[in-house]
Protein backbone atom coordinates (compact mmCIF):
# COMPACT_ATOMS: atom_id res chain seq x y z
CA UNK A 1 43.21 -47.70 6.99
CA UNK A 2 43.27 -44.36 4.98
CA UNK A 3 41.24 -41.48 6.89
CA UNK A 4 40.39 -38.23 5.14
CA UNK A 5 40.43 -35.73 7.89
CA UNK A 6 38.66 -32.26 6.62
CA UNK A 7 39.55 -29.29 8.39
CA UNK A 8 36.19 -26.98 8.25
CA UNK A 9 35.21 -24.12 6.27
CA UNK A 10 36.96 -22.02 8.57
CA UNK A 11 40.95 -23.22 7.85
CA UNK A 12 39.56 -22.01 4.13
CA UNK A 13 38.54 -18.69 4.48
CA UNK A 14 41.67 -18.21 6.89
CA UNK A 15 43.95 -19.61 3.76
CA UNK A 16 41.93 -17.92 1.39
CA UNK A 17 41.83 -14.43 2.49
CA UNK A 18 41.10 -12.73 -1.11
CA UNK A 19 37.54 -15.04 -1.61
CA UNK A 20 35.19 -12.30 -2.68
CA UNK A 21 32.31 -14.99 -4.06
CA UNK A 22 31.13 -18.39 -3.02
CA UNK A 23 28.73 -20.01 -4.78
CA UNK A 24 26.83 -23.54 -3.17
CA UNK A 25 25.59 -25.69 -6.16
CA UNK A 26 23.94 -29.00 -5.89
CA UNK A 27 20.18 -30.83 -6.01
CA UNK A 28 17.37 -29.41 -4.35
CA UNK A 29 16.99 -30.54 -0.48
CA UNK A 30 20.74 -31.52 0.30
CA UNK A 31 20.95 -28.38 2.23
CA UNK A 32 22.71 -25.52 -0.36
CA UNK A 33 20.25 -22.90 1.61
CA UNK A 34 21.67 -23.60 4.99
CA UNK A 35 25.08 -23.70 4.09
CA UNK A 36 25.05 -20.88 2.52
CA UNK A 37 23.22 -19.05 5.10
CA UNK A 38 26.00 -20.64 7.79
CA UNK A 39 28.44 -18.98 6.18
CA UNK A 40 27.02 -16.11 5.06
CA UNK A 41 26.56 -15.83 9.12
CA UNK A 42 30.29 -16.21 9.73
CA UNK A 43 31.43 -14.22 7.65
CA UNK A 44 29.84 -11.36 8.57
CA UNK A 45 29.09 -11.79 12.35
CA UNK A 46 33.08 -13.44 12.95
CA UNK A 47 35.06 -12.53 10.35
CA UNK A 48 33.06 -8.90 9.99
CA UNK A 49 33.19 -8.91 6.07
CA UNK A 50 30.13 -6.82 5.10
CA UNK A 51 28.39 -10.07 3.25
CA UNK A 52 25.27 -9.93 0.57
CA UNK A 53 23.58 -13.60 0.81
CA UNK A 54 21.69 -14.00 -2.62
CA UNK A 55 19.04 -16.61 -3.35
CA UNK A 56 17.55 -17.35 -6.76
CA UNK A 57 15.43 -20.41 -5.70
CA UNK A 58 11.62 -19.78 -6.58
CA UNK A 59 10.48 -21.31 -3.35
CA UNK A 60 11.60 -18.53 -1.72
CA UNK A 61 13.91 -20.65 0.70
CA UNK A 62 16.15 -17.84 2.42
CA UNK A 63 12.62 -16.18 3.65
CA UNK A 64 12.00 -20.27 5.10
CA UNK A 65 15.40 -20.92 6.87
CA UNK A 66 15.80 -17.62 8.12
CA UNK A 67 11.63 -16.43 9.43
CA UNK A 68 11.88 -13.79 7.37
CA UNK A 69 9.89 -12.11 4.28
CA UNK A 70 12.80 -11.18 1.88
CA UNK A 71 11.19 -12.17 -1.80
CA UNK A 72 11.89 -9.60 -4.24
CA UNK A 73 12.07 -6.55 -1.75
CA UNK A 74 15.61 -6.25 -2.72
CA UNK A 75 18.54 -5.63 -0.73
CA UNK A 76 17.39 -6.13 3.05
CA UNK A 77 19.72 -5.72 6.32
CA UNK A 78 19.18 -8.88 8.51
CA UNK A 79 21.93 -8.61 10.88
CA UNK A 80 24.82 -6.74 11.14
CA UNK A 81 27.28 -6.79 7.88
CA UNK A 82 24.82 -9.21 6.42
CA UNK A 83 22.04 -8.48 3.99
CA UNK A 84 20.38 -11.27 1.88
CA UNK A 85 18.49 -10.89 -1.63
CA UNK A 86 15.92 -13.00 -2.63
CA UNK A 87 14.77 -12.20 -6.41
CA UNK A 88 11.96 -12.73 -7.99
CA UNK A 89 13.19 -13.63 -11.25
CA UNK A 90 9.49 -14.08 -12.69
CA UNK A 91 9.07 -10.23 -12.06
CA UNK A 92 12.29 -9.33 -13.38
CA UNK A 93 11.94 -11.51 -16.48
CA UNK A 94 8.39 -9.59 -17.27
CA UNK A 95 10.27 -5.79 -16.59
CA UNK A 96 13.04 -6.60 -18.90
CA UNK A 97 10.63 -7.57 -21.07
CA UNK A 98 8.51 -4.34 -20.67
CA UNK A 99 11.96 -2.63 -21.30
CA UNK A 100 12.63 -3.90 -24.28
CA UNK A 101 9.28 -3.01 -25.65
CA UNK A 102 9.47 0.37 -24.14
CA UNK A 103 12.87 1.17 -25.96
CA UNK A 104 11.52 -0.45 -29.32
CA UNK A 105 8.73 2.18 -29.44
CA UNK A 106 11.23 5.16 -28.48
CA UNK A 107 13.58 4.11 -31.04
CA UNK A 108 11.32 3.50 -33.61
CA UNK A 109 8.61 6.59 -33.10
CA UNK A 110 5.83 4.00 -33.03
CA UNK A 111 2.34 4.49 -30.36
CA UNK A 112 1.91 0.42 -30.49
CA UNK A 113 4.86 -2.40 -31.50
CA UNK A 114 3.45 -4.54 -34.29
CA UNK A 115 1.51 -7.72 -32.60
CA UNK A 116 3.34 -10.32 -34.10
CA UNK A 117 6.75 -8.22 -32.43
CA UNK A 118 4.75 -8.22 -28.67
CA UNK A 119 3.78 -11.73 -28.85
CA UNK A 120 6.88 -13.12 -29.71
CA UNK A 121 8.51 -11.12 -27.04
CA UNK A 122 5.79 -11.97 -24.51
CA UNK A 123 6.82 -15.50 -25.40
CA UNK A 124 10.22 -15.76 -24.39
CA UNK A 125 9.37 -15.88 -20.93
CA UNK A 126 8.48 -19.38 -21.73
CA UNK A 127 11.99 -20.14 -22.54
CA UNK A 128 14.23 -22.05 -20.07
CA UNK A 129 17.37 -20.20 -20.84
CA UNK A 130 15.38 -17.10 -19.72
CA UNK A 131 15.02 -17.74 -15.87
CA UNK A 132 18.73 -18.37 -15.40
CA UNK A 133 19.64 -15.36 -18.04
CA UNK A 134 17.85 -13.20 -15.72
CA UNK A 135 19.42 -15.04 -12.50
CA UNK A 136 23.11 -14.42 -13.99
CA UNK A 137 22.27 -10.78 -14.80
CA UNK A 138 21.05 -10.32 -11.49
CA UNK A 139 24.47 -11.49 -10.26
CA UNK A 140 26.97 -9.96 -12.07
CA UNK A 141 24.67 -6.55 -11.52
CA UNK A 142 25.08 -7.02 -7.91
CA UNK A 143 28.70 -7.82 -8.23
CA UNK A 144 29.49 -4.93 -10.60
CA UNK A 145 28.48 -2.50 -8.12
CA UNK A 146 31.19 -3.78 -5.73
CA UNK A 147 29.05 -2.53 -2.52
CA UNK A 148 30.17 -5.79 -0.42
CA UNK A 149 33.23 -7.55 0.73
CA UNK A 150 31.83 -10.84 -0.20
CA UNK A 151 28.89 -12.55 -2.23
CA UNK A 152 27.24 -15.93 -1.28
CA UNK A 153 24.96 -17.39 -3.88
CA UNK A 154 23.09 -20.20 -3.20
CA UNK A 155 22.14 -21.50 -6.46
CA UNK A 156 19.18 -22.76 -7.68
CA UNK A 157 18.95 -26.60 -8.31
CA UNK A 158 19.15 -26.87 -11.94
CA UNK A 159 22.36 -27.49 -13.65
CA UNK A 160 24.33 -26.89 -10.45
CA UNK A 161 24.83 -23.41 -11.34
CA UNK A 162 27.57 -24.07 -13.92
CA UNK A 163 25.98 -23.73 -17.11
CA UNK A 164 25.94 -19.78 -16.29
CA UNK A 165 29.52 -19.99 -16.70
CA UNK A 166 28.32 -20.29 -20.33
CA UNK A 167 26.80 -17.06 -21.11
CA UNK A 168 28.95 -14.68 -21.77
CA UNK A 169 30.20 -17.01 -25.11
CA UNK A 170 26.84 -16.93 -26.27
CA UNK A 171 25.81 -13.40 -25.85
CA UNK A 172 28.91 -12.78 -27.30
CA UNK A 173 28.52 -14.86 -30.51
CA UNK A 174 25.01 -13.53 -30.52
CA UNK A 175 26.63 -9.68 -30.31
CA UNK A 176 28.23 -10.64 -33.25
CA UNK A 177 25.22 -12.43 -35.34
CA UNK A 178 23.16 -9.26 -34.50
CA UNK A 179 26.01 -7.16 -35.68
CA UNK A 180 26.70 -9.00 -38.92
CA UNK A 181 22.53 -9.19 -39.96
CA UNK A 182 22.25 -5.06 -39.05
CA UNK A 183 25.52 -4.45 -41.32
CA UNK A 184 23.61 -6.03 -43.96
CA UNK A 185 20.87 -4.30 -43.67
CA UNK A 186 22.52 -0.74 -42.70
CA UNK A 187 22.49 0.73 -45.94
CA UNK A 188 18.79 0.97 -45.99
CA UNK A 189 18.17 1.71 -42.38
CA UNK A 190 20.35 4.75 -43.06
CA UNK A 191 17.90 5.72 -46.34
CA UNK A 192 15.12 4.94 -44.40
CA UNK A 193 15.73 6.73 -41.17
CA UNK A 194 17.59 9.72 -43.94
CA UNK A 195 13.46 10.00 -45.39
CA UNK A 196 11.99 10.02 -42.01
CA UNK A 197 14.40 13.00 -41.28
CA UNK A 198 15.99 10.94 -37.94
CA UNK A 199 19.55 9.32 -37.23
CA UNK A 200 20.05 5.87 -37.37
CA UNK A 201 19.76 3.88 -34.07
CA UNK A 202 22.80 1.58 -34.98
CA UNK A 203 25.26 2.99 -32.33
CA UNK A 204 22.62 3.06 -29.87
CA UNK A 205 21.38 -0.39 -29.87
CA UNK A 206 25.12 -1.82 -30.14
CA UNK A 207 26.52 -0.12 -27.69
CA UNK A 208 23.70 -1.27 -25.19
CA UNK A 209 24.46 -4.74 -26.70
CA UNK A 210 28.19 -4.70 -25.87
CA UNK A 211 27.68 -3.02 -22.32
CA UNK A 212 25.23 -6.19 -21.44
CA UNK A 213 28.02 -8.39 -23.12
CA UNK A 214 31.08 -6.75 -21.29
CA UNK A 215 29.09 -6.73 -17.92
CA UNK A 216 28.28 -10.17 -18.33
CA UNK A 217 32.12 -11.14 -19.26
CA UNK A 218 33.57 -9.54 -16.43
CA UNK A 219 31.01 -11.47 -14.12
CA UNK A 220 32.29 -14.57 -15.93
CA UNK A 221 35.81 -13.67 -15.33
CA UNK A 222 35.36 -13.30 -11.64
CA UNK A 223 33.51 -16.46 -10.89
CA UNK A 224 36.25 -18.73 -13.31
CA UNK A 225 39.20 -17.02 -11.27
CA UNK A 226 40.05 -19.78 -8.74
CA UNK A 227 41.63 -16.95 -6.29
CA UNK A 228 38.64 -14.87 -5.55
CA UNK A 229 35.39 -17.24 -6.41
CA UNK A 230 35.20 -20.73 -4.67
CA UNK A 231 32.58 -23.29 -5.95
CA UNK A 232 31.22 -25.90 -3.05
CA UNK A 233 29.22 -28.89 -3.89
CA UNK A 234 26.71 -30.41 -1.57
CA UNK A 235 26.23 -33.22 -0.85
CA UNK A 236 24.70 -36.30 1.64
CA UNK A 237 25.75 -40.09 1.81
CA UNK A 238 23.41 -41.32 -0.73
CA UNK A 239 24.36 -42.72 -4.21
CA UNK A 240 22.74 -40.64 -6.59
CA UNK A 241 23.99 -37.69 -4.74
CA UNK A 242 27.70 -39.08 -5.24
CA UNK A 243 26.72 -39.85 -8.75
CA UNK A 244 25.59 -36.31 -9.32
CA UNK A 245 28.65 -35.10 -7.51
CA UNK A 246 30.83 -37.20 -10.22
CA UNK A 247 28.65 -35.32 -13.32
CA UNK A 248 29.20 -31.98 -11.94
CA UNK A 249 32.74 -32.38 -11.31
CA UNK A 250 33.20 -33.19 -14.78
CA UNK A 251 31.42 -30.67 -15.90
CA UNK A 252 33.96 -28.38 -14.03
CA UNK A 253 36.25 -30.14 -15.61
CA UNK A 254 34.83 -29.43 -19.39
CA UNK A 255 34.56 -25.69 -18.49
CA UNK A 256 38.12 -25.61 -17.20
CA UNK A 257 36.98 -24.47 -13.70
CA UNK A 258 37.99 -26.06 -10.09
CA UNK A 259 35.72 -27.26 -7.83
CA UNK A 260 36.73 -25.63 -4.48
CA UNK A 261 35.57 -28.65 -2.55
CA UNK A 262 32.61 -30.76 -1.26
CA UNK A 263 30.34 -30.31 1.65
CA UNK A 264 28.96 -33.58 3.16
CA UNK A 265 25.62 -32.96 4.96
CA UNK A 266 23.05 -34.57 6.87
CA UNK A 267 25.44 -37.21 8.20
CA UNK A 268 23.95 -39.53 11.45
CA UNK A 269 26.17 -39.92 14.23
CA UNK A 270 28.62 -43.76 13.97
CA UNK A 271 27.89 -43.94 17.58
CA UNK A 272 24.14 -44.48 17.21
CA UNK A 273 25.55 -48.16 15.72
CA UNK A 274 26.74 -48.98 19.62
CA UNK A 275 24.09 -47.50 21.46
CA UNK A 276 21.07 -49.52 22.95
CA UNK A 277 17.51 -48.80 22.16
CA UNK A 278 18.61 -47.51 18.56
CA UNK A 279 15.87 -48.72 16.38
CA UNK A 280 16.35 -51.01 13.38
CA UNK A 281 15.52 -48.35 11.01
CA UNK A 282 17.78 -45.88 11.79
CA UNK A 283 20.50 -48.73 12.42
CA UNK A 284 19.84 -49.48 8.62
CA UNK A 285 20.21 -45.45 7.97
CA UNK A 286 23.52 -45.22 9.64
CA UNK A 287 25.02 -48.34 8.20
CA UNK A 288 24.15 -47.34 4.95
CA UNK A 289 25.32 -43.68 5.40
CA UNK A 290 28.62 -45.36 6.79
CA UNK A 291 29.03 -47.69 3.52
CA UNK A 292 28.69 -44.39 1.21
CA UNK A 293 31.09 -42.05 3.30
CA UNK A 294 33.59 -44.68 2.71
CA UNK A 295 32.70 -44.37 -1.28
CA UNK A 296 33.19 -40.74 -0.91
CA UNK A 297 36.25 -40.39 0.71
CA UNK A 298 37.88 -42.99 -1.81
CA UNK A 299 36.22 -41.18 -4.64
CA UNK A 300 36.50 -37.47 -3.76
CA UNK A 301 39.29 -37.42 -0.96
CA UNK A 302 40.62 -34.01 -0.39
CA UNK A 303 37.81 -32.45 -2.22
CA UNK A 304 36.00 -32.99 1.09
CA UNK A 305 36.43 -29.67 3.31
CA UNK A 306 33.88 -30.54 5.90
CA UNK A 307 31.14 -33.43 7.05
CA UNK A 308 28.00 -31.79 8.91
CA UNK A 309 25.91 -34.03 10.84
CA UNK A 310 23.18 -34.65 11.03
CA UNK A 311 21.05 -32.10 13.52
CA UNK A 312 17.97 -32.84 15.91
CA UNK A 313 15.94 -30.11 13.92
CA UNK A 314 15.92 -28.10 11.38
CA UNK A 315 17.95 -24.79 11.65
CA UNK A 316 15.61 -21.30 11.42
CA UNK A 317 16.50 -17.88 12.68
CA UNK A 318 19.47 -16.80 13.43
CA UNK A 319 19.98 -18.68 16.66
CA UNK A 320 19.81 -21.93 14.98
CA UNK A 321 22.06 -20.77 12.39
CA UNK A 322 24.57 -19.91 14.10
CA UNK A 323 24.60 -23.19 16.30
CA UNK A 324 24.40 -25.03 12.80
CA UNK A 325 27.39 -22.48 11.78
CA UNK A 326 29.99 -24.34 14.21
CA UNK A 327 29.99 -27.92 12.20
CA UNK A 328 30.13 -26.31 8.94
CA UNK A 329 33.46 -24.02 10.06
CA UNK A 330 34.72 -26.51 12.17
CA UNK A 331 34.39 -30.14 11.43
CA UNK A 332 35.00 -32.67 13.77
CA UNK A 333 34.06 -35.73 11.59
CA UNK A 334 37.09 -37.72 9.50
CA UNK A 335 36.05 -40.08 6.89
CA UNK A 336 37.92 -43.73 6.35
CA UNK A 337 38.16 -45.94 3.10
């Protein structure tokens, strides 16, 4: 019988030396936040890489696991080498959006922008694209100031965190809409802003364009560069979570990305089949667990780094974590088909 043996987090980072982001992507309650906040552990209390731990999830899950406050008060030191961000993307969405209104009046001379201007700025907060815009900006900020050895983003559920990937094509193609409408119209901006005795704004407004464009491409860069980002999936022995797993590996695929490999979480012990006084319901649990790991080693093989079990309770504070740190590192589970 075929057995997929994975070797643990840990025989990754040791092969992969020059990882300087890892990203956890899956559906919400598989257990992204706790991976992420295992390694995030080991890598900065055993390998001593100074580590940033960012969270975008609205439910503020990183304050949850680890009994701490951290939603949008920035950059906060939790233990040593390791500091964790939790945005608020809500608030950031409404001061980018207060920035944009503040540089239309200083560019423009005007007391009040034109209500039919404010409201249709106050409405893109409304927009989906928005929330993850500000998410990805918030990451590639963080990353662009280069202030830690290593990143770990735990992602929020939607789109597994791969449409971001996106972005940077379509600010760039919007760059380039925004440039070719203002050329037609530059001829009378530059009479216009000629009679109000002022110079033209075009240089200022594309340059800011381009830096938010060339930030955001370098991000992208980094996190499609198979030697320094590595993309985990999460997953448990369930089929819609295998299914899910399937849709987001071709969407990899489609991007031309890798998919670093596949966590499998929440896994009940085999054993529990053998002892006595094991009751019928969780026999039924394990049994059905078992028939699923079998579909996932056939279907995913060595895309399976590690298997974490299943624990007694849930892992908060940093005690826990680290206890919950050992199976993710070091896996002692194989996985026949």
């Amino acid at each position: 019988m075929p057995v997929v043996q994975p070797r643990g987090l840990a025989r990754y980072f040791e092969e992969h030396p020059g990882v300087e982001i890892v990203i956890f992507a899956g559906k919400g309650g598989l257990g992204k936040t706790t991976s992420s906040s295992c390694l995030a552990w080991y890598t900065s209390q055993v390998l001593k890489k100074r580590t940033l731990l960012f969270s975008t999830d609205p439910q503020a899950s990183l304050s949850d696991i680890w009994e701490r406050d951290f939603y949008g008060k920035g950059e906060v030191e939790l233990l040593p080498n390791l500091y964790v961000v939790e945005i608020d993307a809500d608030r950031r969405v409404a001061d980018y959006q207060a920035s944009v209104k503040q540089k239309i009046k200083d560019m423009y001379g005007l007391d009040e922008i034109p209500r039919e201007i404010d409201e249709y700025i106050d409405s893109t907060s409304a927009e989906p694209a928005m929330y993850e815009s500000a998410t990805y900006d918030a990451m590639a900020e963080l990353v662009a100031a280069r202030t830690y050895d290593i990143y770990i983003f735990d992602m929020p559920p939607f789109g597994h965190g791969v449409r971001m990937v996106a972005m940077a094509d379509i600010l760039s193609r919007w760059v380039e809409k925004i440039t070719e409408a203002r050329s037609k119209v530059a001829e009378y901006d530059a009479i216009a802003a000629t009679l109000r005795g002022e110079k033209g704004h075009e240089d200022e407004v594309m340059a800011e364009l381009v830096d938010i464009r060339n930030k955001i491409k370098s991000f992208t860069d980094l996190i499609t560069d198979a030697r320094r980002t590595a993309f985990f999936m999460v997953l448990i022995p369930e089929m819609m979570a295998i299914l899910d797993t399937e849709r987001a590996l071709a969407m990899f695929e489609s991007l031309g990305m890798q998919m670093t490999g596949l966590v499998v979480n929440q896994v009940y012990p085999a054993d529990l089949l053998a002892r006595e006084g094991t009751s019928q319901y969780l026999r039924n649990r394990v049994e059905m667990q078992q028939r699923y790991l079998k579909v996932i080693a056939e279907k995913f093989r060595d895309r399976v780094k590690t298997v974490v079990p299943m624990l007694t309770r849930e892992p908060k504070g940093a005690e826990l974590i680290e206890q919950a740190a050992a199976h993710l590192m070091n896996c002692q589970i194989s996985l026949a088909y």
